[in-house]
Protein backbone atom coordinates (compact mmCIF):
# COMPACT_ATOMS: atom_id res chain seq x y z
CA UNK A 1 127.35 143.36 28.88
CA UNK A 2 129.86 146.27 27.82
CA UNK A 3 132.17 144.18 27.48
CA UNK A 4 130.20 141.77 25.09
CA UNK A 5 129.20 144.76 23.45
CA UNK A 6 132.14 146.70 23.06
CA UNK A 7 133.56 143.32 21.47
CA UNK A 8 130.96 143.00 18.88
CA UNK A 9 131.62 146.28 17.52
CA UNK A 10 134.86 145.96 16.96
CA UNK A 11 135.06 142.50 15.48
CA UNK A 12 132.16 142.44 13.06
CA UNK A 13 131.10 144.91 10.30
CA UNK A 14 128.58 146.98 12.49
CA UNK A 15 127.65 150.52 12.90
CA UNK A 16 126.54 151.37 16.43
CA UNK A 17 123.28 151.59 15.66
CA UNK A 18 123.58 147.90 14.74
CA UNK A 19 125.02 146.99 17.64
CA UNK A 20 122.36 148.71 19.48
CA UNK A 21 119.85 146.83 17.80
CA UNK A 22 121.16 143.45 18.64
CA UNK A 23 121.32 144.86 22.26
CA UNK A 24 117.41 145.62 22.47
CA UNK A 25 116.73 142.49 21.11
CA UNK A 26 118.14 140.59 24.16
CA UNK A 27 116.02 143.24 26.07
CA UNK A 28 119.03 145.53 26.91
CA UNK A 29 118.66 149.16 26.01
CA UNK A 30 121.22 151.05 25.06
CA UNK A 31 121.76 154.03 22.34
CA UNK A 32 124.08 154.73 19.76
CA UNK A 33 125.30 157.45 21.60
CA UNK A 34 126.20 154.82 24.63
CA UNK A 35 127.70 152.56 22.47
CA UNK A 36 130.37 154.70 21.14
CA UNK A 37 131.24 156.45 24.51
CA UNK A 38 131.60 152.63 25.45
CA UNK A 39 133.77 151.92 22.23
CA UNK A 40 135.68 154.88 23.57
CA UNK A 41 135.76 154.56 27.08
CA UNK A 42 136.59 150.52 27.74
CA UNK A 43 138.63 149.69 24.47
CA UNK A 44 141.84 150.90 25.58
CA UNK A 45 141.09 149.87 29.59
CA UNK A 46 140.41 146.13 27.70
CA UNK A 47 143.30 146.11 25.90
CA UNK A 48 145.42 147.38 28.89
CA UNK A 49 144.32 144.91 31.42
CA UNK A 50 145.45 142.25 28.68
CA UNK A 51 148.77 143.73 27.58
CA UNK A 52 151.08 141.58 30.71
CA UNK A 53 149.35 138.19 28.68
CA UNK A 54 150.41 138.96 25.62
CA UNK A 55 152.78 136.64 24.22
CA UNK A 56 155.80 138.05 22.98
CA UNK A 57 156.23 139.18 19.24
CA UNK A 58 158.31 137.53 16.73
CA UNK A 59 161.69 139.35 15.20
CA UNK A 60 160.40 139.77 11.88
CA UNK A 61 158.38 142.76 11.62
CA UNK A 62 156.29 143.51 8.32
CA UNK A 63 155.61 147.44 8.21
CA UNK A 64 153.21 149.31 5.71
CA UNK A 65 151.11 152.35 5.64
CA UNK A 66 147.39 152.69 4.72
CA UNK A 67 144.45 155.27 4.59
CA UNK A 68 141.09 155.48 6.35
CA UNK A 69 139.23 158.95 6.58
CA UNK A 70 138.92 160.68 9.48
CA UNK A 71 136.29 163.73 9.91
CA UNK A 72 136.03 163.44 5.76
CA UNK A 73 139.71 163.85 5.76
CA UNK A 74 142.30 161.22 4.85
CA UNK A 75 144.90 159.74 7.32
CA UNK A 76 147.87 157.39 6.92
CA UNK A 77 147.60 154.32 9.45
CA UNK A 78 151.39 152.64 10.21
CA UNK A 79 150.95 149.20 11.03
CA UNK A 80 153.15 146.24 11.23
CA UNK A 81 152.91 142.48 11.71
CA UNK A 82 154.91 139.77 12.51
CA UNK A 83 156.29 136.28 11.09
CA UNK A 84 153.27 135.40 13.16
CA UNK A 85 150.45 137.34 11.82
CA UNK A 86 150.26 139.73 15.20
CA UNK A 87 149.79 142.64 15.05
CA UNK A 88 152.63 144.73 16.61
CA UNK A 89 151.45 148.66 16.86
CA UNK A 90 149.19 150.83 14.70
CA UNK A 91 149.23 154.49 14.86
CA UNK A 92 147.09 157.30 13.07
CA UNK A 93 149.20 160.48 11.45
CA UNK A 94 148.36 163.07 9.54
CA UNK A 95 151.49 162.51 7.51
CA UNK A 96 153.46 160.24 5.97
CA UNK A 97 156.90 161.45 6.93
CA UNK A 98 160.33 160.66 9.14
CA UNK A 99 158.49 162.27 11.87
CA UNK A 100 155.83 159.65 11.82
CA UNK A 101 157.56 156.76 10.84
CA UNK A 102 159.95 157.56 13.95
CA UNK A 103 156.82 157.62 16.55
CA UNK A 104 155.20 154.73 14.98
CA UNK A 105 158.62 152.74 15.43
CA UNK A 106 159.16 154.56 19.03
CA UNK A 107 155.50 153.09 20.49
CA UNK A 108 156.53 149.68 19.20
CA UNK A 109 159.58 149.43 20.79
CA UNK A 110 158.91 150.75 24.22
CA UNK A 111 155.62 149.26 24.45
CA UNK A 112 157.36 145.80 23.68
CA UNK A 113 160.54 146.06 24.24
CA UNK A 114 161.78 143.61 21.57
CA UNK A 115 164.19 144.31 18.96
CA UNK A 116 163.76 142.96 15.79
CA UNK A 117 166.58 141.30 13.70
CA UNK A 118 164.82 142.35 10.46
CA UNK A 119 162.38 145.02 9.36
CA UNK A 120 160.45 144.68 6.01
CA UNK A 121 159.06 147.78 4.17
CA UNK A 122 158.37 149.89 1.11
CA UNK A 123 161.09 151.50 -0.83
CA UNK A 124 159.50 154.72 1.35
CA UNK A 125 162.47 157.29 1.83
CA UNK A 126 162.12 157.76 5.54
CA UNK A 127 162.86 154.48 6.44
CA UNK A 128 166.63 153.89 5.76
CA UNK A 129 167.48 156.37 8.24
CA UNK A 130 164.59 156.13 11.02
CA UNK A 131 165.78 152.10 11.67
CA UNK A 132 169.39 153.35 11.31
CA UNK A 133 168.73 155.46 14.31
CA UNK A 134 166.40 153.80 16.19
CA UNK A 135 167.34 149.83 15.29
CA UNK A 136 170.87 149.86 13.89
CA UNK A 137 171.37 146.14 14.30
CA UNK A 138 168.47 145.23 11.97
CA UNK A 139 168.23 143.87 8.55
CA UNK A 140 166.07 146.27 6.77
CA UNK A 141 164.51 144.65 3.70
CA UNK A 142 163.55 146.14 1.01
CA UNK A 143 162.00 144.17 -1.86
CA UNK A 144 159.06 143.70 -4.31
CA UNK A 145 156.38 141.28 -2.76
CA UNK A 146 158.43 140.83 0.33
CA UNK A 147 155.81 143.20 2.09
CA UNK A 148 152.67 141.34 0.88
CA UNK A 149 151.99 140.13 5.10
CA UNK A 150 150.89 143.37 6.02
CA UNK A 151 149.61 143.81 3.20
CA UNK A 152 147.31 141.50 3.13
CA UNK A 153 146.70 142.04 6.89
CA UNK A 154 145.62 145.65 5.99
CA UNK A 155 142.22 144.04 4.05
CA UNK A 156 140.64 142.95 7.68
CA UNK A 157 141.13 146.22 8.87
CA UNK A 158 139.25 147.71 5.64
CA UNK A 159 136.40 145.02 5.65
CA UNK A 160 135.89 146.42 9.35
CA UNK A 161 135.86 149.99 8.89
CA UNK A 162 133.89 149.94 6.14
CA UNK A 163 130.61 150.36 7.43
CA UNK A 164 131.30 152.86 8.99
CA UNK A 165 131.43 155.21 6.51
CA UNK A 166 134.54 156.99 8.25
CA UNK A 167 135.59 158.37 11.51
CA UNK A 168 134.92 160.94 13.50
CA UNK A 169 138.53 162.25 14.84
CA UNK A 170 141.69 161.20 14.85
CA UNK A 171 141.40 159.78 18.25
CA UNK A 172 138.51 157.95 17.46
CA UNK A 173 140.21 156.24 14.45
CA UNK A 174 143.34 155.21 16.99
CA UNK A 175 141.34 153.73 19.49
CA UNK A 176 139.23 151.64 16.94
CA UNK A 177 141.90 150.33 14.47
CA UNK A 178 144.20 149.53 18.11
CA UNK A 179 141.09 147.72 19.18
CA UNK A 180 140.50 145.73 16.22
CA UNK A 181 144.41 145.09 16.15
CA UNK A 182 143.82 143.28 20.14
CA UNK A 183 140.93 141.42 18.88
CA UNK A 184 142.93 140.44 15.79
CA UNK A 185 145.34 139.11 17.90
CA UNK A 186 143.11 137.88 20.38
CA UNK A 187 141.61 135.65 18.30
CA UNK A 188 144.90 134.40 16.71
CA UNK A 189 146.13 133.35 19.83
CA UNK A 190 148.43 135.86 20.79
CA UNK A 191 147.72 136.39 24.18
CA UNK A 192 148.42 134.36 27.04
CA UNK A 193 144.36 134.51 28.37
CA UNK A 194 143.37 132.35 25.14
CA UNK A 195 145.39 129.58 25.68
CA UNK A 196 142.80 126.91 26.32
CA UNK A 197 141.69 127.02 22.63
CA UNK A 198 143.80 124.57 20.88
CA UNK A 199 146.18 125.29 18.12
CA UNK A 200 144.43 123.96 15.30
CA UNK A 201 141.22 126.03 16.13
CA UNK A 202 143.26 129.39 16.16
CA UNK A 203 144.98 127.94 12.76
CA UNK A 204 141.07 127.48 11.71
CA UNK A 205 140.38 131.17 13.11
CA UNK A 206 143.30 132.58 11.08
CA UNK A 207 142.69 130.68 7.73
CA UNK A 208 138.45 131.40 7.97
CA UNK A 209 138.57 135.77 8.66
CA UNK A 210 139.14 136.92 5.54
CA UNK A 211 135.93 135.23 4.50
CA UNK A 212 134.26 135.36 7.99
CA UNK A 213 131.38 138.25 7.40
CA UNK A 214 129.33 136.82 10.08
CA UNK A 215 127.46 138.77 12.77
CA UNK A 216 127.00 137.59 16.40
CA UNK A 217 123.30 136.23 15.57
CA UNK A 218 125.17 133.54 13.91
CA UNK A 219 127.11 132.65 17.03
CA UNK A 220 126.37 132.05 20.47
CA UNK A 221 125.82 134.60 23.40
CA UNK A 222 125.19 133.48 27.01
CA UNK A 223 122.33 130.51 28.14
CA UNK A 224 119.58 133.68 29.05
CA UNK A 225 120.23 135.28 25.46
CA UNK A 226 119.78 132.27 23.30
CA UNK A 227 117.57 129.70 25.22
CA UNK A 228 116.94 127.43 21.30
CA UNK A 229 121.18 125.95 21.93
CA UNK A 230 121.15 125.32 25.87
CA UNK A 231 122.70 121.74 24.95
CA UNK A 232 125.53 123.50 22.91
CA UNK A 233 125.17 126.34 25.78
CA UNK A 234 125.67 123.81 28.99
CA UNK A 235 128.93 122.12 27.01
CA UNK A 236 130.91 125.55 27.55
CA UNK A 237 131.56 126.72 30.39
CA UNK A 238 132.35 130.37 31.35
CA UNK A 239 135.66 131.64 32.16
CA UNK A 240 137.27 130.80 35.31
CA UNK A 241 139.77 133.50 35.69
CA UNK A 242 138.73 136.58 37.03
CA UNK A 243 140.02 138.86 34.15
CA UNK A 244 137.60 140.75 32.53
CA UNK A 245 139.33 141.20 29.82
CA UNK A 246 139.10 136.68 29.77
CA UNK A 247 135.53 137.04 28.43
CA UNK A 248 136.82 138.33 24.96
CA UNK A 249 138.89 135.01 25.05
CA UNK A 250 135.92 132.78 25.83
CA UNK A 251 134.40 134.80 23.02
CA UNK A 252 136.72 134.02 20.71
CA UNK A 253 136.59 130.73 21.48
CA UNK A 254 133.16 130.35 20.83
CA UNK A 255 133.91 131.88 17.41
CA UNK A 256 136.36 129.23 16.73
CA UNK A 257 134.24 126.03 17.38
CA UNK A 258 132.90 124.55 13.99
């Protein structure tokens, strides 16, 4: 259940108090309060109990900066993407400086541990020297349009945050842009876990989200929640591996079937 919950949160465009709502209609009761200890508490134990399936990233990394508010204050948000469309790292700063750039790129690379053979950017003035020290073998590119990737990428994180009308701390803003980065990749395919979902339904996944506004009333929960599709219900089956973090997968799944 928290983990169905925690998953709702941060892949549609709900508040807690929506998500909430949707609990206590399948006769579950649990507070806004609840939920966002839960976002909190499970989001990075989720995406940590995945991180040994994750498949590795490609050596083309796409790297941008945007802003989401934080306690009514603005914060820059590194992120970067692949040739792939995975999501590599994202990290929350106050600034937008060498200082930054240099962590951002640090987490990335030790978290990895793959080198890229080219790095795409702005024309940004910290850069040159922050891959020079940390990547010297890399191709840094620096071009008009050649960063449109993460870019575009950036737009599913702002269609998610958007309801909810900012953040309450910096940490809060890491741990639920890094969570919607693992379901992002999740649901693209990116982790080992997900592998029984064929590639043309993760190509479907990929090419429907930036129009996908849908909540989970319009998909499917388990048999007990949503007794009017048993037929559809009894035709998929629940995980067999004993991961928990394997029900996100089955979710996404589920998400993927037309």
């Amino acid at each position: 259940m928290i983990v169905v919950a925690v998953r709702w949160y941060l892949r549609y465009n709900l508040s807690y108090r929506d998500v909430e709502e949707l609990l206590a209609e399948r006769g579950v009761e649990v507070d806004h309060v609840t939920m966002y200890r839960w976002v909190q508490r499970f989001t990075p134990l989720l995406a940590d109990a995945a991180r040994f399936t994750r498949r590795a990233p490609g050596d083309r990394w796409f790297v941008d900066e945007t802003y989401v508010k934080a306690n009514g204050v603005w914060r820059y948000v590194y992120r970067a993407v692949d040739q792939h469309g995975q999501v590599i790292d994202v990290l929350v700063s106050a600034r937008r400086d060498a200082a930054a750039a240099r962590r951002f790129f640090t987490r990335a690379l030790k978290a990895l541990k793959v080198v890229p053979v080219e790095v795409v950017t702005d024309a940004a003035a910290v850069y040159p020297a922050v891959l020079a020290d940390l990547v010297p073998a890399a191709w840094h590119h620096v071009e008009q349009y050649a960063n449109n990737p993460v870019e575009a990428d950036h737009s599913q994180l702002k269609h998610r945050l958007r309801p909810m009308r900012g953040l309450r701390t910096d940490r809060t803003a890491q741990t639920v842009i890094a969570g919607h980065a693992f379901v992002q990749n999740l649901r693209r395919g990116h982790y080992e876990i997900a592998t029984e979902t064929s590639p043309r339904l993760h190509q479907s996944t990929m090419d429907r989200q930036r129009s996908d506004t849908r909540s989970p009333c319009d998909h499917h929960g388990p048999t007990r929640w949503d007794s009017g599709r048993r037929k559809r219900e009894e035709e998929t089956p629940w995980p067999a591996f004993p991961q928990v973090t394997a029900l996100f997968a089955w979710c996404a799944r589920r998400d993927s079937n037309p």
